[in-house]
PDB file of N, CA and C in Angstrom:
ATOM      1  N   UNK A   1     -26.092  19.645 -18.069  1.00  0.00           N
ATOM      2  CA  UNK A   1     -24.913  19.407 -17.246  1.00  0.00           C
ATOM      3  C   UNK A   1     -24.101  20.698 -17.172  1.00  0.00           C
ATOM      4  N   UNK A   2     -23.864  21.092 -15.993  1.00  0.00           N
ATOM      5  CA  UNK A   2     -22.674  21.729 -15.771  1.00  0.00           C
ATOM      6  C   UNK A   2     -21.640  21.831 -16.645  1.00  0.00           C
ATOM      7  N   UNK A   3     -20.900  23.093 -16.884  1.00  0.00           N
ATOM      8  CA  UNK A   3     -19.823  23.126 -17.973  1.00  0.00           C
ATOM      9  C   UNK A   3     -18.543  22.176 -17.429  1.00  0.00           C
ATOM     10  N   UNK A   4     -18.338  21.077 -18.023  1.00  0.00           N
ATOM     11  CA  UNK A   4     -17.219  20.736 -17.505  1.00  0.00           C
ATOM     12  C   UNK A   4     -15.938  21.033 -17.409  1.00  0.00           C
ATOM     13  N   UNK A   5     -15.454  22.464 -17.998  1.00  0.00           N
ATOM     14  CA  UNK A   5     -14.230  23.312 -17.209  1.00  0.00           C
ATOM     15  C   UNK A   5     -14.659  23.502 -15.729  1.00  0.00           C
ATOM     16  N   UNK A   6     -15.842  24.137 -15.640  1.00  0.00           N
ATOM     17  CA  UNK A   6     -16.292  24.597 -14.424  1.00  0.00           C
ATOM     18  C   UNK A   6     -15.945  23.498 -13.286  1.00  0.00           C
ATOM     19  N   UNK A   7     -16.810  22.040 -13.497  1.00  0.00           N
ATOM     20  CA  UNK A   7     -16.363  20.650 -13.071  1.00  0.00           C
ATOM     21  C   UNK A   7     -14.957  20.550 -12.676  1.00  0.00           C
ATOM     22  N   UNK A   8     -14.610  20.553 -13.471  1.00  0.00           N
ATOM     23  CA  UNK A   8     -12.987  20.181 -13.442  1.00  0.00           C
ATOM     24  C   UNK A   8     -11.826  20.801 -12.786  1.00  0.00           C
ATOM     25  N   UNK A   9     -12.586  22.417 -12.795  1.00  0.00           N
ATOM     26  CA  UNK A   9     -11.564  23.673 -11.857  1.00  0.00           C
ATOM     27  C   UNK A   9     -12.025  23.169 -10.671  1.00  0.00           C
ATOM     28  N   UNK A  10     -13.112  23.214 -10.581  1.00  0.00           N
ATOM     29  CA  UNK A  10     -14.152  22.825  -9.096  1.00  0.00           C
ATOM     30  C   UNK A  10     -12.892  21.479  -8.127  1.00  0.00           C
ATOM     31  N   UNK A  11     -12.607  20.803  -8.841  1.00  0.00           N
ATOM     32  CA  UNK A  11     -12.390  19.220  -8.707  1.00  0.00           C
ATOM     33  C   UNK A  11     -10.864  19.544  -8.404  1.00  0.00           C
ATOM     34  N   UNK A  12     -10.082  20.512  -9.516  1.00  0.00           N
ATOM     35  CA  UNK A  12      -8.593  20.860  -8.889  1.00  0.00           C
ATOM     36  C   UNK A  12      -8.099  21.095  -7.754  1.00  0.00           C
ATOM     37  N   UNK A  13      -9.231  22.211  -7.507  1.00  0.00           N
ATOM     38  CA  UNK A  13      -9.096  23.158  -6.423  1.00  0.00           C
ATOM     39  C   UNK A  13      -9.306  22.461  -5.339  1.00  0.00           C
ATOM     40  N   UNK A  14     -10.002  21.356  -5.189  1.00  0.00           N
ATOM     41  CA  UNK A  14     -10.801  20.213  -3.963  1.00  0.00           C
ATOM     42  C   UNK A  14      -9.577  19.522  -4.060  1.00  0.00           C
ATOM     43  N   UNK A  15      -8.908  18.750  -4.874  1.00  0.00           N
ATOM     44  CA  UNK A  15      -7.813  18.182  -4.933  1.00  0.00           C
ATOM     45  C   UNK A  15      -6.600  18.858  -4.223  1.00  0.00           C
ATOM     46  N   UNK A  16      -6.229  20.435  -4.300  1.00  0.00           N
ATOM     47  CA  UNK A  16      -5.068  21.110  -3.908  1.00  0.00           C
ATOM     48  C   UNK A  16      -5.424  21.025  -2.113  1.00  0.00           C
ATOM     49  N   UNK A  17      -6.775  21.405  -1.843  1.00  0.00           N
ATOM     50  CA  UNK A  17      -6.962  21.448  -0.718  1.00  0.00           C
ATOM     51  C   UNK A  17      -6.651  19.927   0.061  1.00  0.00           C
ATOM     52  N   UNK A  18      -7.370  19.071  -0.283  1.00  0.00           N
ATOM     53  CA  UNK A  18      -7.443  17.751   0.640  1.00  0.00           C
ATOM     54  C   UNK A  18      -5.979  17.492   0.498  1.00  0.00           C
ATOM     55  N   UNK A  19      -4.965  17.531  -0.906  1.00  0.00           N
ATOM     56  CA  UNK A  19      -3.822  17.375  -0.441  1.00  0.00           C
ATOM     57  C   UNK A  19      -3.181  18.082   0.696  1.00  0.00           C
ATOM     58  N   UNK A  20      -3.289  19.457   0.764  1.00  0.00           N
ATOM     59  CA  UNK A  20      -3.109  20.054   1.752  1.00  0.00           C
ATOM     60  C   UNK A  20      -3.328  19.509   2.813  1.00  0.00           C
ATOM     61  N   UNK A  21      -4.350  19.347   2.965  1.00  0.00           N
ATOM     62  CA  UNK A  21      -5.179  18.571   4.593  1.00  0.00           C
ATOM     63  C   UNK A  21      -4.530  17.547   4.757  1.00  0.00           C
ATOM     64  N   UNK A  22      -3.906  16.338   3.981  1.00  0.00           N
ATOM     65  CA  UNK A  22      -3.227  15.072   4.077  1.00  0.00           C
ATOM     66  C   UNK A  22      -2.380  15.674   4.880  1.00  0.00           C
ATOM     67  N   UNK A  23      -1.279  16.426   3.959  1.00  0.00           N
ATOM     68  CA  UNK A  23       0.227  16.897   4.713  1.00  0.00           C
ATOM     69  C   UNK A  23      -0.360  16.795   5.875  1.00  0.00           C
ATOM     70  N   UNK A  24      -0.797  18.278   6.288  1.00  0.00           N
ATOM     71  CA  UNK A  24      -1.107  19.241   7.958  1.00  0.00           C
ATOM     72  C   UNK A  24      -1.487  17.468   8.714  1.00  0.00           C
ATOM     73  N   UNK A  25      -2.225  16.729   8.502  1.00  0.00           N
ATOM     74  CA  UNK A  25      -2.610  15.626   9.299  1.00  0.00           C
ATOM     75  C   UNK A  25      -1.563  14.459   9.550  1.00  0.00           C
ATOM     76  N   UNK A  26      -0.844  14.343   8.666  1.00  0.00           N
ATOM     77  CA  UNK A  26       0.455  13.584   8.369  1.00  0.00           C
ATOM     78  C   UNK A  26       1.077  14.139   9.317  1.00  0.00           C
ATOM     79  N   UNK A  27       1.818  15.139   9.493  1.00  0.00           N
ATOM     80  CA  UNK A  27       3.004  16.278   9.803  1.00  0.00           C
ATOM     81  C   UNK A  27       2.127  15.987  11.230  1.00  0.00           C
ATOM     82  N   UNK A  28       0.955  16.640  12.017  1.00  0.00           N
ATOM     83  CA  UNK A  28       0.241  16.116  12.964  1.00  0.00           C
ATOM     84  C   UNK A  28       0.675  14.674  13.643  1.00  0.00           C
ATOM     85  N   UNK A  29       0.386  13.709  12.949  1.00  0.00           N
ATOM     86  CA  UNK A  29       0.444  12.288  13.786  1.00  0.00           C
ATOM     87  C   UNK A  29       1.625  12.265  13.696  1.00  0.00           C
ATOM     88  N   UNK A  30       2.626  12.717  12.854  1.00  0.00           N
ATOM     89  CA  UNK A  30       3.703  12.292  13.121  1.00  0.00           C
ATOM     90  C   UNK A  30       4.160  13.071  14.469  1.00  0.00           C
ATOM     91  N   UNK A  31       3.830  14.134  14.473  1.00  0.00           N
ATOM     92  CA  UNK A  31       4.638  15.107  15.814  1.00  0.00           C
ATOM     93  C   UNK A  31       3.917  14.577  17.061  1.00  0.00           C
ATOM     94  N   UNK A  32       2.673  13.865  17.068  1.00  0.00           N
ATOM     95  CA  UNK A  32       2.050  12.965  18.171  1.00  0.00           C
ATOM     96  C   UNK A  32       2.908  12.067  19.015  1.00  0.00           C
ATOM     97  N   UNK A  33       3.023  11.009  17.391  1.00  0.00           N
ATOM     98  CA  UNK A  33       4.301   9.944  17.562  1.00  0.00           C
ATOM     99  C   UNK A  33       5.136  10.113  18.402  1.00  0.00           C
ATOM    100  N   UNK A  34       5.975  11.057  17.620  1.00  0.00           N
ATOM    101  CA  UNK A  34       7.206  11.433  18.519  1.00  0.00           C
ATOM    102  C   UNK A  34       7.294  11.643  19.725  1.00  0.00           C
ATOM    103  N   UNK A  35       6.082  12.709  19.737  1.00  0.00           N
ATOM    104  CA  UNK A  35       6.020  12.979  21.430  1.00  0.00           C
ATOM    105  C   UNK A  35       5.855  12.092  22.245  1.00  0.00           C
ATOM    106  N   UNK A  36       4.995  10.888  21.944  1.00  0.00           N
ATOM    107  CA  UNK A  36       5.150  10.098  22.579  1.00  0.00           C
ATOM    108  C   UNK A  36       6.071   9.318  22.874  1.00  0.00           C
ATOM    109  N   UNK A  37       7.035   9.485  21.922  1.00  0.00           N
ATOM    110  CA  UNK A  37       7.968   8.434  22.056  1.00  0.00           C
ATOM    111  C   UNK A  37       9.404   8.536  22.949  1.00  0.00           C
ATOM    112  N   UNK A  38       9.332  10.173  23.142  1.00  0.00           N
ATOM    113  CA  UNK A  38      10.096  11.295  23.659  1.00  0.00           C
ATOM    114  C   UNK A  38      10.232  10.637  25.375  1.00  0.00           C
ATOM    115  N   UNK A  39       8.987  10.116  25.629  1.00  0.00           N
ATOM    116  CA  UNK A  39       8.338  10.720  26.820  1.00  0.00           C
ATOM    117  C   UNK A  39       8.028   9.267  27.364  1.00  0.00           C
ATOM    118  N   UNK A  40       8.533   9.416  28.696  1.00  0.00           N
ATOM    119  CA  UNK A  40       8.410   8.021  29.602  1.00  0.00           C
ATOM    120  C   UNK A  40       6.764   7.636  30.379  1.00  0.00           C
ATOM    121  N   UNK A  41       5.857   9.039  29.958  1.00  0.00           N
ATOM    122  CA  UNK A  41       5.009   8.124  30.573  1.00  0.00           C
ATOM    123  C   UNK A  41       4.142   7.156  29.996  1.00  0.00           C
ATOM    124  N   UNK A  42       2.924   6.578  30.893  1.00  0.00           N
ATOM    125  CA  UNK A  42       2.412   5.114  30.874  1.00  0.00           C
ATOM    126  C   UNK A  42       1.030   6.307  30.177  1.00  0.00           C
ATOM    127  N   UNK A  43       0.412   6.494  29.198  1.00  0.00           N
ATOM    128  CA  UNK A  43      -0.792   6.817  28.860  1.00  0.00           C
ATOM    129  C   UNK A  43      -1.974   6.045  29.875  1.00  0.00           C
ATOM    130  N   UNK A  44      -1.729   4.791  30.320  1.00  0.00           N
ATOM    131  CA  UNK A  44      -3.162   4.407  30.705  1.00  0.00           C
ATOM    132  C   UNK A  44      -2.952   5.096  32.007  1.00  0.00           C
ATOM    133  N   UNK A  45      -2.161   5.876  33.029  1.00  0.00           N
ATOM    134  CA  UNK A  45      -1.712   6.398  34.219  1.00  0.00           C
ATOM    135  C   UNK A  45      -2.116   7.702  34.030  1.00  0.00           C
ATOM    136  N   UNK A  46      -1.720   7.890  32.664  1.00  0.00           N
ATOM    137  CA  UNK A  46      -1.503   9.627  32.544  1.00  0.00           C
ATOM    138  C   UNK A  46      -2.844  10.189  32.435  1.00  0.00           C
ATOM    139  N   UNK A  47      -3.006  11.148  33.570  1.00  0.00           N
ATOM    140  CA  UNK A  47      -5.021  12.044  32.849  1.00  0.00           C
ATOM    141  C   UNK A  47      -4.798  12.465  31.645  1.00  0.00           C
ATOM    142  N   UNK A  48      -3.691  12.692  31.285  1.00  0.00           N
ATOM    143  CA  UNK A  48      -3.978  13.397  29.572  1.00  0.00           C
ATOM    144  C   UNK A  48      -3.478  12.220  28.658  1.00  0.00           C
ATOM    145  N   UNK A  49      -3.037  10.819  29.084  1.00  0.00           N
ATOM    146  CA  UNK A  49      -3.430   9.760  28.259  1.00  0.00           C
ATOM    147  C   UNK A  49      -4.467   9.488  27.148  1.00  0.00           C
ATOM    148  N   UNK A  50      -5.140   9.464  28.186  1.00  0.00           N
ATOM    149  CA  UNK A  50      -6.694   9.383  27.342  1.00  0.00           C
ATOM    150  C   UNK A  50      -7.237  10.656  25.950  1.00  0.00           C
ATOM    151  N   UNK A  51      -6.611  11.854  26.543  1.00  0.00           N
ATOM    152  CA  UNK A  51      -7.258  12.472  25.854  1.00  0.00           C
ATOM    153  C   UNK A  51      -5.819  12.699  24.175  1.00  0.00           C
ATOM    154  N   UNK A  52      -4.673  12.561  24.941  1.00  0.00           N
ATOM    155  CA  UNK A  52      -3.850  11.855  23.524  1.00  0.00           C
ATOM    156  C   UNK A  52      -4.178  11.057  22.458  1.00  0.00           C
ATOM    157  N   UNK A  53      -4.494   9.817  23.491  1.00  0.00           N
ATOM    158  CA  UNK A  53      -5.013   8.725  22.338  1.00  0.00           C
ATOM    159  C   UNK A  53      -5.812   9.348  21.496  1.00  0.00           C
ATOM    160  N   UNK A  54      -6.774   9.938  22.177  1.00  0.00           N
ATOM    161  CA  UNK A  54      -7.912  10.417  21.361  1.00  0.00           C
ATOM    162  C   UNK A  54      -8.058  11.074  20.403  1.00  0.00           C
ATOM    163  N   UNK A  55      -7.156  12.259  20.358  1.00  0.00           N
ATOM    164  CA  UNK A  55      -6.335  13.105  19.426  1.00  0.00           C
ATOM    165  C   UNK A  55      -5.777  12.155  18.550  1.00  0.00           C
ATOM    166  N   UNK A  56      -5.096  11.462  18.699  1.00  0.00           N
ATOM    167  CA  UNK A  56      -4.411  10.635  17.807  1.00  0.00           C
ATOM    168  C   UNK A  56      -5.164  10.085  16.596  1.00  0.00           C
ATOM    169  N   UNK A  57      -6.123   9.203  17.766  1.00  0.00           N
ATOM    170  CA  UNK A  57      -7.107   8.515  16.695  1.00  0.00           C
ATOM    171  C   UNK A  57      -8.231   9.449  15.968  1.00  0.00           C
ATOM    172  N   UNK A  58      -8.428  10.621  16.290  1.00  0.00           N
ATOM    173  CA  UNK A  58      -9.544  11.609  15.482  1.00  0.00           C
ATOM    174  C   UNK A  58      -8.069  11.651  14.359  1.00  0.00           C
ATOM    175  N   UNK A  59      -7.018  12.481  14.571  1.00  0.00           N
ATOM    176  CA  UNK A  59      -6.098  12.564  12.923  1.00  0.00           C
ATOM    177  C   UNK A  59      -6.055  11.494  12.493  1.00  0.00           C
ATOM    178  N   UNK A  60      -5.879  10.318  12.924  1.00  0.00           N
ATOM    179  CA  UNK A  60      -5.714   9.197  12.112  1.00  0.00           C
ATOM    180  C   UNK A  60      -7.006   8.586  10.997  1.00  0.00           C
ATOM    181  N   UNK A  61      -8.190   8.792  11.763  1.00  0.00           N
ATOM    182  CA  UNK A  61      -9.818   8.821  10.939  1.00  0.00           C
ATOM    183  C   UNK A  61     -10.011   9.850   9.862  1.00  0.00           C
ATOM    184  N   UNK A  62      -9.759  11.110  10.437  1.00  0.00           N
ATOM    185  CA  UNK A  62      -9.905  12.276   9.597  1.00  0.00           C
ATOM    186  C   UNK A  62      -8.572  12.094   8.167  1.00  0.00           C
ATOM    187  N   UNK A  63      -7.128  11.366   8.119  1.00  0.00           N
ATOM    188  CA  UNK A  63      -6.469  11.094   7.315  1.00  0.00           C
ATOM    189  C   UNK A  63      -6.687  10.264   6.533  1.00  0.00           C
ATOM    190  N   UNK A  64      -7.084   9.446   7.154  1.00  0.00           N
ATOM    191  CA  UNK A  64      -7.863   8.073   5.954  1.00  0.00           C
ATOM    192  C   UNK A  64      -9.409   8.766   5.202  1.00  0.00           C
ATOM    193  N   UNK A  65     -10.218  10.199   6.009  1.00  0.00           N
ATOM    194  CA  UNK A  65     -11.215  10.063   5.332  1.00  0.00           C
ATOM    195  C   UNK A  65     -10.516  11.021   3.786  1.00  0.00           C
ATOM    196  N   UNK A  66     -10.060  11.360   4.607  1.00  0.00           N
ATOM    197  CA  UNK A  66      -8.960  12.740   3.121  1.00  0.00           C
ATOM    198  C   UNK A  66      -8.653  12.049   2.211  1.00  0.00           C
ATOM    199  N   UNK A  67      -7.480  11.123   2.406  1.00  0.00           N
ATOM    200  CA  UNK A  67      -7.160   9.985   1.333  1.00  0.00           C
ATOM    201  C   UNK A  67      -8.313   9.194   0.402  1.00  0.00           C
ATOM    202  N   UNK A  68      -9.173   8.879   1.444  1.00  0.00           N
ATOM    203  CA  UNK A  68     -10.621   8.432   0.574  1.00  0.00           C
ATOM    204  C   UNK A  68     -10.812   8.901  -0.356  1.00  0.00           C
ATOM    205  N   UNK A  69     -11.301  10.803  -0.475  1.00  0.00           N
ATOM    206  CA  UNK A  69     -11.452  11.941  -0.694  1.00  0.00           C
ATOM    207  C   UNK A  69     -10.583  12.147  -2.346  1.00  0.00           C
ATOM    208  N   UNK A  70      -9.501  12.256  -1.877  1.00  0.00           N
ATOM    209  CA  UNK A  70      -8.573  12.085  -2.963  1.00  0.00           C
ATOM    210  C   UNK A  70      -8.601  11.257  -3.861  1.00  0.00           C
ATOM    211  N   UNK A  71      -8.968  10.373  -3.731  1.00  0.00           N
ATOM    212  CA  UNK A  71      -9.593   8.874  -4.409  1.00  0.00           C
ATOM    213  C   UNK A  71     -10.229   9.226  -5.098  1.00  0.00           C
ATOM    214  N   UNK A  72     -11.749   9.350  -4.587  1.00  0.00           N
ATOM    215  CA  UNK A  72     -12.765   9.965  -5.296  1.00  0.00           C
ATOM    216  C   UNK A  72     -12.190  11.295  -6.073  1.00  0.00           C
ATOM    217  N   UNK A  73     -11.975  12.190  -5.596  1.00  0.00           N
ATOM    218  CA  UNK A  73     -11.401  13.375  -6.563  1.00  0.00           C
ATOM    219  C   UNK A  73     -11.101  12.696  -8.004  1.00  0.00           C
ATOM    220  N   UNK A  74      -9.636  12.241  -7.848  1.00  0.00           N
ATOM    221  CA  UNK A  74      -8.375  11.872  -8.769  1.00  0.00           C
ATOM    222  C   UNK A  74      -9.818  10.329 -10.013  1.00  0.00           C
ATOM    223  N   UNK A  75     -10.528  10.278  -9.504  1.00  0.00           N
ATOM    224  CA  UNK A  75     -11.204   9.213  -9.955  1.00  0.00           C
ATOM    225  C   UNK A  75     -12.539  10.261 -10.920  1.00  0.00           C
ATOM    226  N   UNK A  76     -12.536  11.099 -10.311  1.00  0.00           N
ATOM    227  CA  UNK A  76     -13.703  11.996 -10.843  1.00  0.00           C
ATOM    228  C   UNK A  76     -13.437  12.900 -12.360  1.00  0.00           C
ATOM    229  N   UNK A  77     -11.925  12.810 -11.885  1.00  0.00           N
ATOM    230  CA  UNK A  77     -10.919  13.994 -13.018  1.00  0.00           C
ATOM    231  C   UNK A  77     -11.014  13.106 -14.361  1.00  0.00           C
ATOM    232  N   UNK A  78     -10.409  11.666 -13.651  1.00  0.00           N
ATOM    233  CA  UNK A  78     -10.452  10.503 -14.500  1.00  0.00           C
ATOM    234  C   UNK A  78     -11.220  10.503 -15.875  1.00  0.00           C
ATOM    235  N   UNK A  79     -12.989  10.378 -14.699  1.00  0.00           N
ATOM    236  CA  UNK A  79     -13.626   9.684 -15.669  1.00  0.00           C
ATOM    237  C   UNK A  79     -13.688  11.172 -16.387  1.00  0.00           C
ATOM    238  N   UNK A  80     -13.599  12.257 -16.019  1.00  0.00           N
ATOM    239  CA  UNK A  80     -13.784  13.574 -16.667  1.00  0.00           C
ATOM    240  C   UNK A  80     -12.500  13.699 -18.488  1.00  0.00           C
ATOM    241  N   UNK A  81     -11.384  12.863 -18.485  1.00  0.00           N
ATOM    242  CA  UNK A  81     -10.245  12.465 -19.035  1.00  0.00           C
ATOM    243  C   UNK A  81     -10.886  11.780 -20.009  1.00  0.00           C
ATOM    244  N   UNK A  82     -11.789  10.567 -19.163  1.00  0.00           N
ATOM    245  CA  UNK A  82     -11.770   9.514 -20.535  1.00  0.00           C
ATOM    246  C   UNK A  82     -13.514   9.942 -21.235  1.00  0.00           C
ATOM    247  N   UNK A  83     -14.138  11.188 -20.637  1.00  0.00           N
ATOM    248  CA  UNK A  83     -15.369  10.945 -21.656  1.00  0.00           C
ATOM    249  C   UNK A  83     -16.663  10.663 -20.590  1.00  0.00           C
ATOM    250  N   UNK A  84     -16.273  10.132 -19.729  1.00  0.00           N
ATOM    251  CA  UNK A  84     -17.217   9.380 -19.064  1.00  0.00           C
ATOM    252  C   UNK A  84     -18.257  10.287 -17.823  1.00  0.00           C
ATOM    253  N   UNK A  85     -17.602  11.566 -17.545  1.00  0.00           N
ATOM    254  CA  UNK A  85     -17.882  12.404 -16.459  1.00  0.00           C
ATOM    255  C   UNK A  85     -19.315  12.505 -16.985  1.00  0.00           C
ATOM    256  N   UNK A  86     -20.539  12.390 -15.228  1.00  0.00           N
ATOM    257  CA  UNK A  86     -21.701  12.784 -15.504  1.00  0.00           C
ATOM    258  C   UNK A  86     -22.600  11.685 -16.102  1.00  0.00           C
ATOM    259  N   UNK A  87     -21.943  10.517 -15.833  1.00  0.00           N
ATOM    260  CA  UNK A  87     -22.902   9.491 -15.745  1.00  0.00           C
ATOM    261  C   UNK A  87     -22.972   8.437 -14.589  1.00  0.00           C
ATOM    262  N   UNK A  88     -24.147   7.911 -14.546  1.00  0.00           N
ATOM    263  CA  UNK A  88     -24.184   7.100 -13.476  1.00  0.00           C
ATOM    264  C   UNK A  88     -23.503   5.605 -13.681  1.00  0.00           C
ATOM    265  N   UNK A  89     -22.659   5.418 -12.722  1.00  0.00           N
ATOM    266  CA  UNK A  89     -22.264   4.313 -12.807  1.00  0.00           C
ATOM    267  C   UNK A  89     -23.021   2.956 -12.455  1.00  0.00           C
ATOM    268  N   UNK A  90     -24.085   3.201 -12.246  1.00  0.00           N
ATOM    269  CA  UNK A  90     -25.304   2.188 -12.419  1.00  0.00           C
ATOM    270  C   UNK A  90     -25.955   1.644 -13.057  1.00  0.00           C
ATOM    271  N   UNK A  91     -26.968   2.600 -13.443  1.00  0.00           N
ATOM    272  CA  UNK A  91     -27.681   2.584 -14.770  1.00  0.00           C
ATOM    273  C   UNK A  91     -27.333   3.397 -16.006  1.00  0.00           C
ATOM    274  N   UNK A  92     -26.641   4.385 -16.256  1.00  0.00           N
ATOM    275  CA  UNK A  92     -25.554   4.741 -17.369  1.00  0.00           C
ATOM    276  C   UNK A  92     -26.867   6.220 -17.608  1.00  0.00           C
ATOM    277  N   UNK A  93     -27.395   6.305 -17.045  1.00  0.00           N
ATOM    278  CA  UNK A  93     -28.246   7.876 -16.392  1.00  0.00           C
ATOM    279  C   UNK A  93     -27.360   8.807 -16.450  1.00  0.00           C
ATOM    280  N   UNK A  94     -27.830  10.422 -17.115  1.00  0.00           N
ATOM    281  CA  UNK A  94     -27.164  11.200 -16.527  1.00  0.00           C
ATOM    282  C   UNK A  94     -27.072  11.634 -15.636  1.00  0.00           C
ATOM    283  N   UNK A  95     -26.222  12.463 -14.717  1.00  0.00           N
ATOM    284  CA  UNK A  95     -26.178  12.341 -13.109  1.00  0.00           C
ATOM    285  C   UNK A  95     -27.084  13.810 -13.220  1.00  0.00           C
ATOM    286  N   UNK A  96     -28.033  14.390 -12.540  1.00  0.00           N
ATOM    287  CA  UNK A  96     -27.975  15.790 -12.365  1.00  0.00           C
ATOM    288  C   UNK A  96     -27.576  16.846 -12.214  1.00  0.00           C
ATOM    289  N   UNK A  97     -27.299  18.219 -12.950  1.00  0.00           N
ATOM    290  CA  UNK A  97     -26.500  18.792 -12.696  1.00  0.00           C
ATOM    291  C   UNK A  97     -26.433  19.376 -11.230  1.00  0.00           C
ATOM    292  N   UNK A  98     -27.523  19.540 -10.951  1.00  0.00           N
ATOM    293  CA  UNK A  98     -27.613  20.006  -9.516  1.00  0.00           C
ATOM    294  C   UNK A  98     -26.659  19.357  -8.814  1.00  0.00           C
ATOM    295  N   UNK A  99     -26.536  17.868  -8.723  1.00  0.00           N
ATOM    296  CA  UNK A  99     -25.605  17.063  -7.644  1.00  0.00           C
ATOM    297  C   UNK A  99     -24.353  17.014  -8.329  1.00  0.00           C
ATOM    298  N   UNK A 100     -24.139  17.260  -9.280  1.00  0.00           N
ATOM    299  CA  UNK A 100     -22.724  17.327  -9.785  1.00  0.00           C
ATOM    300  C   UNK A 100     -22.098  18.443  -9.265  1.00  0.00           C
ATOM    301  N   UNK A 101     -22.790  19.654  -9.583  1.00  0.00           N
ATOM    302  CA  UNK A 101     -22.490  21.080  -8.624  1.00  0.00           C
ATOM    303  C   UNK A 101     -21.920  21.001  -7.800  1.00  0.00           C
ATOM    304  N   UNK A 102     -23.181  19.831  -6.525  1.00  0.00           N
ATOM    305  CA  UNK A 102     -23.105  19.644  -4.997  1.00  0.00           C
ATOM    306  C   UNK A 102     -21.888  18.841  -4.239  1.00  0.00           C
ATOM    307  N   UNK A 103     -22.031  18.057  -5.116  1.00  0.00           N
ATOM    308  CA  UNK A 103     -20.936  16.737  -4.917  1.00  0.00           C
ATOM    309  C   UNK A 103     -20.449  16.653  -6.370  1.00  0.00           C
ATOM    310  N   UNK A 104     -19.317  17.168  -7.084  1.00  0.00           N
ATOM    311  CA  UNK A 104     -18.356  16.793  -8.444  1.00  0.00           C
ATOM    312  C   UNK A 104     -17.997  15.302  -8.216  1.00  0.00           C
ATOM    313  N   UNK A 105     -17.795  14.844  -7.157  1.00  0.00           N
ATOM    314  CA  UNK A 105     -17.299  13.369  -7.068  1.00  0.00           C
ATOM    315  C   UNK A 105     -18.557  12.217  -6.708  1.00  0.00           C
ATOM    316  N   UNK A 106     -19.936  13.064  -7.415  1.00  0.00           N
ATOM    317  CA  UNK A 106     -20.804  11.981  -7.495  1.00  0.00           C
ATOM    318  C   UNK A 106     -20.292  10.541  -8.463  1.00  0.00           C
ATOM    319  N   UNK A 107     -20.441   9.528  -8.280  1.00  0.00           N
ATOM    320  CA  UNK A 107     -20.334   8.425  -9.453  1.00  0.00           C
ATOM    321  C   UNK A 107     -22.183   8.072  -9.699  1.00  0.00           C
ATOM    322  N   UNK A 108     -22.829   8.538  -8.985  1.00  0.00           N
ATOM    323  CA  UNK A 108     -24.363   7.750  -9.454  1.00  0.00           C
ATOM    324  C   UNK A 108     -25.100   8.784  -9.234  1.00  0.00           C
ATOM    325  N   UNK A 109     -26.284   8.181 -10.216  1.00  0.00           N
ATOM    326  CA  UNK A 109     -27.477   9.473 -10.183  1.00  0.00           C
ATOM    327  C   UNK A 109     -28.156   9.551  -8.450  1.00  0.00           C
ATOM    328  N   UNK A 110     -28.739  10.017  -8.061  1.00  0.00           N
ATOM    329  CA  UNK A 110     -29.827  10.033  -7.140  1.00  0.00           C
ATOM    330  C   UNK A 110     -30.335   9.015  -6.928  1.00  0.00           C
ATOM    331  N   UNK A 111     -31.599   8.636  -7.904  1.00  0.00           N
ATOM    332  CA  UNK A 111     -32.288   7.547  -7.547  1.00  0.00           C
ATOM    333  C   UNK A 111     -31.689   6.062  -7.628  1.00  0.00           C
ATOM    334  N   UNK A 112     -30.564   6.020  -7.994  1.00  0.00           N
ATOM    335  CA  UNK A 112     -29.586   4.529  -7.625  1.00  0.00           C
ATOM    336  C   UNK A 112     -29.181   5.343  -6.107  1.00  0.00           C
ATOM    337  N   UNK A 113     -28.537   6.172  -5.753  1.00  0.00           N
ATOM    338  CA  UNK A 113     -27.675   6.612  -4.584  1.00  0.00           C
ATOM    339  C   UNK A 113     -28.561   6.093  -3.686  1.00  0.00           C
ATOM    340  N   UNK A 114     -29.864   6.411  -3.592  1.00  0.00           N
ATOM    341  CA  UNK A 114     -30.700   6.408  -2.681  1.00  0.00           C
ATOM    342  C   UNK A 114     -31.471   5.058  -3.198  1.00  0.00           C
ATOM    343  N   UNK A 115     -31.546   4.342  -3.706  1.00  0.00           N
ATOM    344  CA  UNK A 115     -31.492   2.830  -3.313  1.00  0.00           C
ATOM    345  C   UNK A 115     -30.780   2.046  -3.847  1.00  0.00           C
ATOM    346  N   UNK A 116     -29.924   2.327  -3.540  1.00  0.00           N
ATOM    347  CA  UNK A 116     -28.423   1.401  -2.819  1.00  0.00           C
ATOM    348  C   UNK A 116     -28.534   0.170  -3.837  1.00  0.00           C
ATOM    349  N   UNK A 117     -28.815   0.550  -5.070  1.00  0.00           N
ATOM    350  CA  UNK A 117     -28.530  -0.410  -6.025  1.00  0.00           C
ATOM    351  C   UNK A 117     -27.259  -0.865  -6.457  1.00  0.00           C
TER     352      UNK A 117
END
């Protein structure tokens, strides 16, 4: 296994960022909002209606996938806290270091990941 300082800086640094990314996407829909709210026209009228909404709803997907993200992070640090980092939450396997590397916020080895046990 991977040194778990290494893990764990890895996992900070992913954490500082996606928080980052929350704000900028937050601060985003909100200045959407507004604009819309500013503004008398009918989106289903407007040619750039459509492509608003659309905008809207890509930050709004991309914010929930961040938050996900963070989840997993703050959950990864966790099990890294209580002892537990680097095992599969399946079969109680160690995870590989390779995919720990790849993905720090693995919870399962490979061969559970890949059948969906």
């Amino acid at each position: 296994m991977p040194p778990i300082t290494e893990i764990r800086r890895l996992l900070i640094a992913d954490r500082e960022r996606t928080a980052d990314l929350i704000s900028s996407l937050s601060g985003n829909i909100a200045s959407m909002v507004e604009a819309s709210q500013l503004t008398t026209s009918d989106d289903e009228h407007d040619p750039e209606g459509s492509t608003i909404a659309f905008e809207r709803t890509q930050a709004s997907t991309l914010l929930a996938a961040a938050r996900n993200h963070l989840v997993d992070v703050d959950a990864a640090l966790a099990r890294i806290a209580a002892g537990s980092y680097g095992y599969c939450e399946r079969c109680g396997q160690a995870v590989a270091p390779d995919r720990l590397l790849a993905r720090p916020t693995a919870r399962t080895c490979i061969a559970c990941a890949t059948a969906g046990r």
